[in-house]
PDB file of N, CA and C in Angstrom:
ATOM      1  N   UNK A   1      17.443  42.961 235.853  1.00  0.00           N
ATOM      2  CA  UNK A   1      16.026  43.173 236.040  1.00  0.00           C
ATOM      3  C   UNK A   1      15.748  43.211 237.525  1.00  0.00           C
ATOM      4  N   UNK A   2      15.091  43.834 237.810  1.00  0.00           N
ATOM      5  CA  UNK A   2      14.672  44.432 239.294  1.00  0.00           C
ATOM      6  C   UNK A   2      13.160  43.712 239.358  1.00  0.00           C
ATOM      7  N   UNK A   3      13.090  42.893 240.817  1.00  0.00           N
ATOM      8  CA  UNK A   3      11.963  42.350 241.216  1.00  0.00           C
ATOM      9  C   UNK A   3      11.575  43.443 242.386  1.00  0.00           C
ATOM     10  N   UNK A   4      10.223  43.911 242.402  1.00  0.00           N
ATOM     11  CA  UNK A   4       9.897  44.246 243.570  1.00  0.00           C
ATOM     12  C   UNK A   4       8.651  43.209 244.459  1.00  0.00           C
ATOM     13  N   UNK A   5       9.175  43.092 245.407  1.00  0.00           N
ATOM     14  CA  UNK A   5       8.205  42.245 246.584  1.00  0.00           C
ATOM     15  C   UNK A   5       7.621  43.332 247.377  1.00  0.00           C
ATOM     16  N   UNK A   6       6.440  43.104 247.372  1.00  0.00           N
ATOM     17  CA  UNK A   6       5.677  43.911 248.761  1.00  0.00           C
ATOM     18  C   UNK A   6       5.551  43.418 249.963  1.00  0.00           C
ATOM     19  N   UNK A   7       5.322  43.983 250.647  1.00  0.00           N
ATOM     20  CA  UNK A   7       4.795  43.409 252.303  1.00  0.00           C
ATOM     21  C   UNK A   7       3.712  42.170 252.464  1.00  0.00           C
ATOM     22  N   UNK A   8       4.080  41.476 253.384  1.00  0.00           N
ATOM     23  CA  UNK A   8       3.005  41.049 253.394  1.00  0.00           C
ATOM     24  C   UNK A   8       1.410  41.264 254.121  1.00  0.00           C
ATOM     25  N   UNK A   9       0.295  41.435 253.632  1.00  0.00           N
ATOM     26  CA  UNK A   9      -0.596  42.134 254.020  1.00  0.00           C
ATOM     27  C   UNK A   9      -2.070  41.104 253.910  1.00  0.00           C
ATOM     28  N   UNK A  10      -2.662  41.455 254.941  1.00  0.00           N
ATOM     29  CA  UNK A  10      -4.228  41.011 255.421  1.00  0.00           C
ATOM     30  C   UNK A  10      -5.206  41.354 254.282  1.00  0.00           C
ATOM     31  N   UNK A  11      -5.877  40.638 253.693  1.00  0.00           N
ATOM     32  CA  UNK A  11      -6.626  40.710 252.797  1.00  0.00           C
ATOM     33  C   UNK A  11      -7.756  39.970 252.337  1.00  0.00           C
ATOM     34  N   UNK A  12      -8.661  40.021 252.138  1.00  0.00           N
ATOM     35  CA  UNK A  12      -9.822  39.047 252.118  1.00  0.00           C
ATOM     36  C   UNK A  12     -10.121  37.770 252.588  1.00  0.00           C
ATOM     37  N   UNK A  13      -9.465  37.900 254.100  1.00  0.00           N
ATOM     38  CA  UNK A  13      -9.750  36.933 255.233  1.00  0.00           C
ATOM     39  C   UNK A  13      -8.507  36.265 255.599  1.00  0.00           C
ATOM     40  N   UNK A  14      -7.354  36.903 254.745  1.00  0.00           N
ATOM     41  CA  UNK A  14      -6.035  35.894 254.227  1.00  0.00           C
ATOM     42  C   UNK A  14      -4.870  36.617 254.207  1.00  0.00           C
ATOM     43  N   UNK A  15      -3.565  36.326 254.128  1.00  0.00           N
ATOM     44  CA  UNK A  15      -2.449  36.915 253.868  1.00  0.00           C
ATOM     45  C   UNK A  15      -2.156  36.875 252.952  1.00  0.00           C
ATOM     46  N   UNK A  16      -1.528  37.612 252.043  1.00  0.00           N
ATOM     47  CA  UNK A  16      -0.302  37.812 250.898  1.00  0.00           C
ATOM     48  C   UNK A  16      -0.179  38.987 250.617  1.00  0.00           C
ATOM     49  N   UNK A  17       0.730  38.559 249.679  1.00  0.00           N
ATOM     50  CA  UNK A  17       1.657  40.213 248.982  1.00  0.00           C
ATOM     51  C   UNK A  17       1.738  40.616 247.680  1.00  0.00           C
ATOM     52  N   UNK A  18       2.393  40.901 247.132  1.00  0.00           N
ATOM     53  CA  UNK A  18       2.333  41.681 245.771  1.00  0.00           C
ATOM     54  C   UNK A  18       3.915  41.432 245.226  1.00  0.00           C
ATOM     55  N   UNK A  19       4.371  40.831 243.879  1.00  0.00           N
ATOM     56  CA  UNK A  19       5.262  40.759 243.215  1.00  0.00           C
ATOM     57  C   UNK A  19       4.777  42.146 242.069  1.00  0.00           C
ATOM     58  N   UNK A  20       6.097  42.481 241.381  1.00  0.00           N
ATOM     59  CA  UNK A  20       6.337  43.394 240.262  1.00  0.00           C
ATOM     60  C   UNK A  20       7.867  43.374 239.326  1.00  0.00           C
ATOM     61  N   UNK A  21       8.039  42.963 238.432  1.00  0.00           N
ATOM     62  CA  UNK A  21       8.787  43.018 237.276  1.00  0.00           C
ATOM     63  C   UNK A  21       8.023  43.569 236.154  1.00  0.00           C
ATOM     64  N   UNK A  22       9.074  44.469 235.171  1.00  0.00           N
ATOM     65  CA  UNK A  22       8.801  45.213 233.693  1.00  0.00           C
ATOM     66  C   UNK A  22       8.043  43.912 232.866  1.00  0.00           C
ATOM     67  N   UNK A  23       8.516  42.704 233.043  1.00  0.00           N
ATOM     68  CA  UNK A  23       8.179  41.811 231.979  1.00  0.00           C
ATOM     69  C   UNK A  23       6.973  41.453 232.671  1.00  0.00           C
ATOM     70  N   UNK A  24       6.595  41.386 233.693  1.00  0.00           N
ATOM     71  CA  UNK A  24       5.657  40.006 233.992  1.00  0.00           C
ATOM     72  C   UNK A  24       4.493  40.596 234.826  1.00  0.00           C
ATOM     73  N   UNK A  25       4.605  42.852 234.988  1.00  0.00           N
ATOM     74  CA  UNK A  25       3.876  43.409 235.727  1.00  0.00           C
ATOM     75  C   UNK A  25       3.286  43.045 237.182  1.00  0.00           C
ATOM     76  N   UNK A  26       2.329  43.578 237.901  1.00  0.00           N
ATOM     77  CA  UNK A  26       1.786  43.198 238.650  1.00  0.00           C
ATOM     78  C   UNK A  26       1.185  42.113 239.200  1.00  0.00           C
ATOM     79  N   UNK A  27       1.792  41.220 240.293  1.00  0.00           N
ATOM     80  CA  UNK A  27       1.111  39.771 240.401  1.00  0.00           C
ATOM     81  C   UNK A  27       0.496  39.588 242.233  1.00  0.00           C
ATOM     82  N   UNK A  28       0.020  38.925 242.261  1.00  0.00           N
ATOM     83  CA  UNK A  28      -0.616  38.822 243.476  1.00  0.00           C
ATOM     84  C   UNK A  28      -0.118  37.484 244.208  1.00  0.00           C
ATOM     85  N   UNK A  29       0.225  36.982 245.148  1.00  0.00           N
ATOM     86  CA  UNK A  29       1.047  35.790 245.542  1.00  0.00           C
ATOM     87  C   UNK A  29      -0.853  34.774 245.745  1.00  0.00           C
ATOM     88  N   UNK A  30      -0.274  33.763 246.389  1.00  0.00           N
ATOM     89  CA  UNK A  30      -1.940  32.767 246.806  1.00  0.00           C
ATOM     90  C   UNK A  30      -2.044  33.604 248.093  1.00  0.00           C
ATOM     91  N   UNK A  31      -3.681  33.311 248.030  1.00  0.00           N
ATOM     92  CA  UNK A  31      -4.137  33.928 249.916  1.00  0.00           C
ATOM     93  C   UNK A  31      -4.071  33.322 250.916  1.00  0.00           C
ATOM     94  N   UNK A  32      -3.024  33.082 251.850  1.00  0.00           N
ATOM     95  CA  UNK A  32      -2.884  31.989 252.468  1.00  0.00           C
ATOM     96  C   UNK A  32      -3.487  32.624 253.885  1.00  0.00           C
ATOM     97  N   UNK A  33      -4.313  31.252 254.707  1.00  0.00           N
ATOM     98  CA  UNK A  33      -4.497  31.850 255.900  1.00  0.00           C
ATOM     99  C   UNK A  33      -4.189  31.519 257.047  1.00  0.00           C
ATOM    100  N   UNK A  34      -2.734  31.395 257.118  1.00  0.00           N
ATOM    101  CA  UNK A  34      -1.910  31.601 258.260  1.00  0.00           C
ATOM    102  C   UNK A  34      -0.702  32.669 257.719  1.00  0.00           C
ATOM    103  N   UNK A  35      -0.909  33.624 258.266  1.00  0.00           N
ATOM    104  CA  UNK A  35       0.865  34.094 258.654  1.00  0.00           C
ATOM    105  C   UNK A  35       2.162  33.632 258.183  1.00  0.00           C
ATOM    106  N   UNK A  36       2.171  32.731 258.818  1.00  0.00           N
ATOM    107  CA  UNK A  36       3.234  32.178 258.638  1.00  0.00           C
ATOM    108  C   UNK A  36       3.901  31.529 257.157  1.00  0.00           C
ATOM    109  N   UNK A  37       2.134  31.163 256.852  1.00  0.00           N
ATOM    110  CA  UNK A  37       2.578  30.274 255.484  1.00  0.00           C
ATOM    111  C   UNK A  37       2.557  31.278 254.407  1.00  0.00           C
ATOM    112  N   UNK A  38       2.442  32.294 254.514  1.00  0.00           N
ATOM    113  CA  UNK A  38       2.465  33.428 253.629  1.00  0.00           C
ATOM    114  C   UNK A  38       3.921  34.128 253.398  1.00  0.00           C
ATOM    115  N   UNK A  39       4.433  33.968 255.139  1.00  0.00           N
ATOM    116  CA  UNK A  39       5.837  34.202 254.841  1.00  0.00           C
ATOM    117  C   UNK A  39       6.712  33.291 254.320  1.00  0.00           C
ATOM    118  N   UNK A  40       6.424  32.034 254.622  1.00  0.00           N
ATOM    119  CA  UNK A  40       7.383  30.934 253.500  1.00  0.00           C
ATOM    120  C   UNK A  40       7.591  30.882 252.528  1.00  0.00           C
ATOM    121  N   UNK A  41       6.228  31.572 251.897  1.00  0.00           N
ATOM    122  CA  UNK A  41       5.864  31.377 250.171  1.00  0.00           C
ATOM    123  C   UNK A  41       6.758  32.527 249.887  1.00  0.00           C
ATOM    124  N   UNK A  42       6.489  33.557 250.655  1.00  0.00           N
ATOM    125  CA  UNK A  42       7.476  35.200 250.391  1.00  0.00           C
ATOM    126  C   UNK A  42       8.910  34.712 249.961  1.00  0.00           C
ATOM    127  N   UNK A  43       9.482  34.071 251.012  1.00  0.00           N
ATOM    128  CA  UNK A  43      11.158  33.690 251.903  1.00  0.00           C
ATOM    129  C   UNK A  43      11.271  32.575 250.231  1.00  0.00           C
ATOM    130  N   UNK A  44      10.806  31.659 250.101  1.00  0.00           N
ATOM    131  CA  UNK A  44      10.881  31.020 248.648  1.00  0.00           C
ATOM    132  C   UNK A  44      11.076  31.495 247.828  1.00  0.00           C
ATOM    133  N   UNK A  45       9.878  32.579 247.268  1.00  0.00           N
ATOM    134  CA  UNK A  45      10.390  33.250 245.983  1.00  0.00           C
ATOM    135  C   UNK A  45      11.764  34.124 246.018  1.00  0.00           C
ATOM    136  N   UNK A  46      11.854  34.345 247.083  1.00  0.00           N
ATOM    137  CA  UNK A  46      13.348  35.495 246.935  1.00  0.00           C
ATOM    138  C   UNK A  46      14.088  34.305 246.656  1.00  0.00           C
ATOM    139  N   UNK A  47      14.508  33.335 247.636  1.00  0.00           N
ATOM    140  CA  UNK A  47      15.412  32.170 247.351  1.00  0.00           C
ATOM    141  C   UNK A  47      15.348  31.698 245.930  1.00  0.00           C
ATOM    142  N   UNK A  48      14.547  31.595 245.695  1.00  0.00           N
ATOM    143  CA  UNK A  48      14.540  31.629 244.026  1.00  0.00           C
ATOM    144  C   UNK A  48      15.035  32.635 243.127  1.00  0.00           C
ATOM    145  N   UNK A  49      14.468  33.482 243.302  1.00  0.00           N
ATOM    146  CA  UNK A  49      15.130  34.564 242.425  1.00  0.00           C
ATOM    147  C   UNK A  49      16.633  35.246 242.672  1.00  0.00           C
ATOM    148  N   UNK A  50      16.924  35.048 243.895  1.00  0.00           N
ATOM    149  CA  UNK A  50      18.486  35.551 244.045  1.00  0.00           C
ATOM    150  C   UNK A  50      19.280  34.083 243.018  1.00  0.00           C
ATOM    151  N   UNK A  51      18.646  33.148 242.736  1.00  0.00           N
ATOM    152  CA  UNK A  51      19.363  32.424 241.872  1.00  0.00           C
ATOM    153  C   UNK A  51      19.820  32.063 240.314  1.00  0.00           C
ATOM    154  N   UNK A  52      18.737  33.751 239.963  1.00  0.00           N
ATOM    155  CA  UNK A  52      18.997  34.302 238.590  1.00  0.00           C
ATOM    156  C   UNK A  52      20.407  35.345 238.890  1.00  0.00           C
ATOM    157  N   UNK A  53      21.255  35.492 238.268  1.00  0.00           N
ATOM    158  CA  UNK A  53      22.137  36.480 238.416  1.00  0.00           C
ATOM    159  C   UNK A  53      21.832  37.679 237.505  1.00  0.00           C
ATOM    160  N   UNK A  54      20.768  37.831 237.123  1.00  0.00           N
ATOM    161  CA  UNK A  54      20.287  39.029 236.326  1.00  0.00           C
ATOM    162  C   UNK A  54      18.986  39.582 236.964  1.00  0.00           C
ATOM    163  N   UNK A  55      18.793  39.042 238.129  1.00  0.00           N
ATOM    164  CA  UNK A  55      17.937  39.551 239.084  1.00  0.00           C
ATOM    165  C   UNK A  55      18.149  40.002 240.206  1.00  0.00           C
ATOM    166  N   UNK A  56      17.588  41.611 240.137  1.00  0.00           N
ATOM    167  CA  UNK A  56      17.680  42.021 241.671  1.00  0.00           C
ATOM    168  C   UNK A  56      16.343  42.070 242.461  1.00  0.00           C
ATOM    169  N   UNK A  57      16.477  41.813 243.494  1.00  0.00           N
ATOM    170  CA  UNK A  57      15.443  41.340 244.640  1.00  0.00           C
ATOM    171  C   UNK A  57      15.509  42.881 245.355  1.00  0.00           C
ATOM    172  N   UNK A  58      14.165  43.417 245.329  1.00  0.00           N
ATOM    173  CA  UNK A  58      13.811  44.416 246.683  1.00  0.00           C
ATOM    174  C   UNK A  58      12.608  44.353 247.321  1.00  0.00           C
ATOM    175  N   UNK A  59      12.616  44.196 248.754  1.00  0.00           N
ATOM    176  CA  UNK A  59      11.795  43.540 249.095  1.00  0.00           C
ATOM    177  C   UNK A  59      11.579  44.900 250.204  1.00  0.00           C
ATOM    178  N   UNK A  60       9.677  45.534 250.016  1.00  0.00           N
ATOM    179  CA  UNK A  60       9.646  46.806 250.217  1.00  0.00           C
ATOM    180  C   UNK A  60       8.883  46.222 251.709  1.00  0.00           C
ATOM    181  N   UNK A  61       9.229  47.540 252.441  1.00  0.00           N
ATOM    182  CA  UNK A  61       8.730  46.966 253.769  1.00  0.00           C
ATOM    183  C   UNK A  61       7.053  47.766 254.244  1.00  0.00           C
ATOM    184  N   UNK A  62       6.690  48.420 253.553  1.00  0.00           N
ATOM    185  CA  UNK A  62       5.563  49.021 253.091  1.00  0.00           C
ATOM    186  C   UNK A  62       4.902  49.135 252.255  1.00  0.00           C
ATOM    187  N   UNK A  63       3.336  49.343 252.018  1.00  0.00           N
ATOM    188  CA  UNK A  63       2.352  48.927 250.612  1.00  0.00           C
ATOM    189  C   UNK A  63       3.114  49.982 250.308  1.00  0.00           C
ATOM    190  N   UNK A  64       2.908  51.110 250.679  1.00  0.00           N
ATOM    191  CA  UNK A  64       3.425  52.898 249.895  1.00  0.00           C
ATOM    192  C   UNK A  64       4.347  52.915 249.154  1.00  0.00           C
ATOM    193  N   UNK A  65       5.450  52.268 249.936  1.00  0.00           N
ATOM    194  CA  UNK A  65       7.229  52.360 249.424  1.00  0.00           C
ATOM    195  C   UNK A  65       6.462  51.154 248.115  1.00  0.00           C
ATOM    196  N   UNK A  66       6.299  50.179 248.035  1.00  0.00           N
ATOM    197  CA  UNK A  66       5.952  48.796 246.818  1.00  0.00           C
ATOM    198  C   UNK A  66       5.339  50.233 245.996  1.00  0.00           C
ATOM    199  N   UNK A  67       4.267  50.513 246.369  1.00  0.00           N
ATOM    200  CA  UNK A  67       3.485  51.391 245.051  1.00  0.00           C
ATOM    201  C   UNK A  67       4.087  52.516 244.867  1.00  0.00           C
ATOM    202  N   UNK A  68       4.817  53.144 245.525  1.00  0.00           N
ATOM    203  CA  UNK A  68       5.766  54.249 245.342  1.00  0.00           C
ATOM    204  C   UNK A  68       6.996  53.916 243.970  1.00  0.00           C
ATOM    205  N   UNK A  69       7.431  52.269 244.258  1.00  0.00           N
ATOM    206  CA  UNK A  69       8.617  51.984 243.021  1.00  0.00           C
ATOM    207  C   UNK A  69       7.785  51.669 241.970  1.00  0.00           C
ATOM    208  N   UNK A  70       6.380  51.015 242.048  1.00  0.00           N
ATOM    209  CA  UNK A  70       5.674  50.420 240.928  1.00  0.00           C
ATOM    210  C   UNK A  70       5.664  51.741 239.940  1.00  0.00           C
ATOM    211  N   UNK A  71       5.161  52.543 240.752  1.00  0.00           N
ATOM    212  CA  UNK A  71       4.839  53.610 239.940  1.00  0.00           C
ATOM    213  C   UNK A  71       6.273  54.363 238.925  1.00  0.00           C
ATOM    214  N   UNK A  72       7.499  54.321 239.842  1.00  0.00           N
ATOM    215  CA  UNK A  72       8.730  54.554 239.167  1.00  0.00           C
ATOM    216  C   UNK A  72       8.944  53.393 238.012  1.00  0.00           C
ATOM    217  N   UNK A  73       8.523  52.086 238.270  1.00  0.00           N
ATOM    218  CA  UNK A  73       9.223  51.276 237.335  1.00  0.00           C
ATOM    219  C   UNK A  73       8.323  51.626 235.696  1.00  0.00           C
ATOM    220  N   UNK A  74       7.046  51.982 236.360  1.00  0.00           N
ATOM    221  CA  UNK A  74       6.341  52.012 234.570  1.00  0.00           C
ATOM    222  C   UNK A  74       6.579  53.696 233.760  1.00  0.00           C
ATOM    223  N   UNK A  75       7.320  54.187 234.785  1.00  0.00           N
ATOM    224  CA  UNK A  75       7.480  55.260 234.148  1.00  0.00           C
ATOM    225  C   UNK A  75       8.937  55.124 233.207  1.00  0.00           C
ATOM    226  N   UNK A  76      10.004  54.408 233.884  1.00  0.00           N
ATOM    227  CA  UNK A  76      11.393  54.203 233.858  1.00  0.00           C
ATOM    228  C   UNK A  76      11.067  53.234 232.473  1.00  0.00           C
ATOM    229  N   UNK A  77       9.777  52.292 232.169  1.00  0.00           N
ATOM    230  CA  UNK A  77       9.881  51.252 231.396  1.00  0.00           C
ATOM    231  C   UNK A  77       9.443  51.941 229.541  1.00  0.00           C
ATOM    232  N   UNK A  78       9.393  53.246 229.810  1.00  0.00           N
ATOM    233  CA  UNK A  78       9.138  53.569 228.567  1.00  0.00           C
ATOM    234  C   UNK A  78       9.975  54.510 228.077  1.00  0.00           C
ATOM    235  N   UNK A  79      11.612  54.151 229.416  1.00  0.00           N
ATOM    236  CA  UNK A  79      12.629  54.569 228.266  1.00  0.00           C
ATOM    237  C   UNK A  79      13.447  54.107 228.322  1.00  0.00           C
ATOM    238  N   UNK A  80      13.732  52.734 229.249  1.00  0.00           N
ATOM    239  CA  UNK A  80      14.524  51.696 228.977  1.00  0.00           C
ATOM    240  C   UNK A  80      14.153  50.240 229.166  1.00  0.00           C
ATOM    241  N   UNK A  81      14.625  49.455 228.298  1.00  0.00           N
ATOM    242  CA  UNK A  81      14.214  48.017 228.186  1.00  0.00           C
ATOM    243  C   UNK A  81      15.013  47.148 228.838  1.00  0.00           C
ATOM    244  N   UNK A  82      14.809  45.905 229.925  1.00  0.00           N
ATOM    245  CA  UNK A  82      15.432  45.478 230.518  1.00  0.00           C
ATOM    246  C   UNK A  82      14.932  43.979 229.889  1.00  0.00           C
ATOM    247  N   UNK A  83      16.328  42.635 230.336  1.00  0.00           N
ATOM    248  CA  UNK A  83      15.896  41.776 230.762  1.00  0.00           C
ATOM    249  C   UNK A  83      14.757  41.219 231.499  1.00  0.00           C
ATOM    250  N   UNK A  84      13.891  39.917 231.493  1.00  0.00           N
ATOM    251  CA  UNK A  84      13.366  39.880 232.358  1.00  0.00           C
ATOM    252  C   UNK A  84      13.981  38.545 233.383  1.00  0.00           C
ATOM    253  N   UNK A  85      13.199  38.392 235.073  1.00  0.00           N
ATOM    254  CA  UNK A  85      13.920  37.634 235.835  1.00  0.00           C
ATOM    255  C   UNK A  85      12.204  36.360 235.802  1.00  0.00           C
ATOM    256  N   UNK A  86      11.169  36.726 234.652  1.00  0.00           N
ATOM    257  CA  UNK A  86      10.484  35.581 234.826  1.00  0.00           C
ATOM    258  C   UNK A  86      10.599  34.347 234.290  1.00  0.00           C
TER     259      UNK A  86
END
């Protein structure tokens, strides 16, 4: 199962990013407002998830490229069924 991570991005006064898996769709991380603590929370979840071995981690370095695969994964999800890594 393929995780996609988005960038992290400025948003209603706050930082965060965007998670995506087939099983668990579109998620939004907390709005944190420092920088920094937005990237910890990021740097965590991967550390976490590289500790499923049925999970792959891609971590997009642009909103475009994130919504560019989102858009591949729901197309890809209605003709193959995967594990999930939630």
């Amino acid at each position: 199962m393929e995780m996609l991570i988005g960038p992290l991005v400025e948003r209603n006064g706050g930082y965060s990013y965007d998670t995506f898996t087939l099983a668990g769709g579109l998620r939004s991380s907390f709005r944190y407002l420092r920088l920094d603590a937005a990237r910890y929370d990021q740097r965590a979840l991967i550390a976490e998830a590289n500790r499923d071995p049925h999970c792959t981690i891609r971590l997009c370095e642009t909103q475009t490229e994130f919504e560019r695969l989102v858009e591949a994964a729901h197309v890809e999800e209605t003709t193959v069924q995967v594990p999930s890594c939630d």
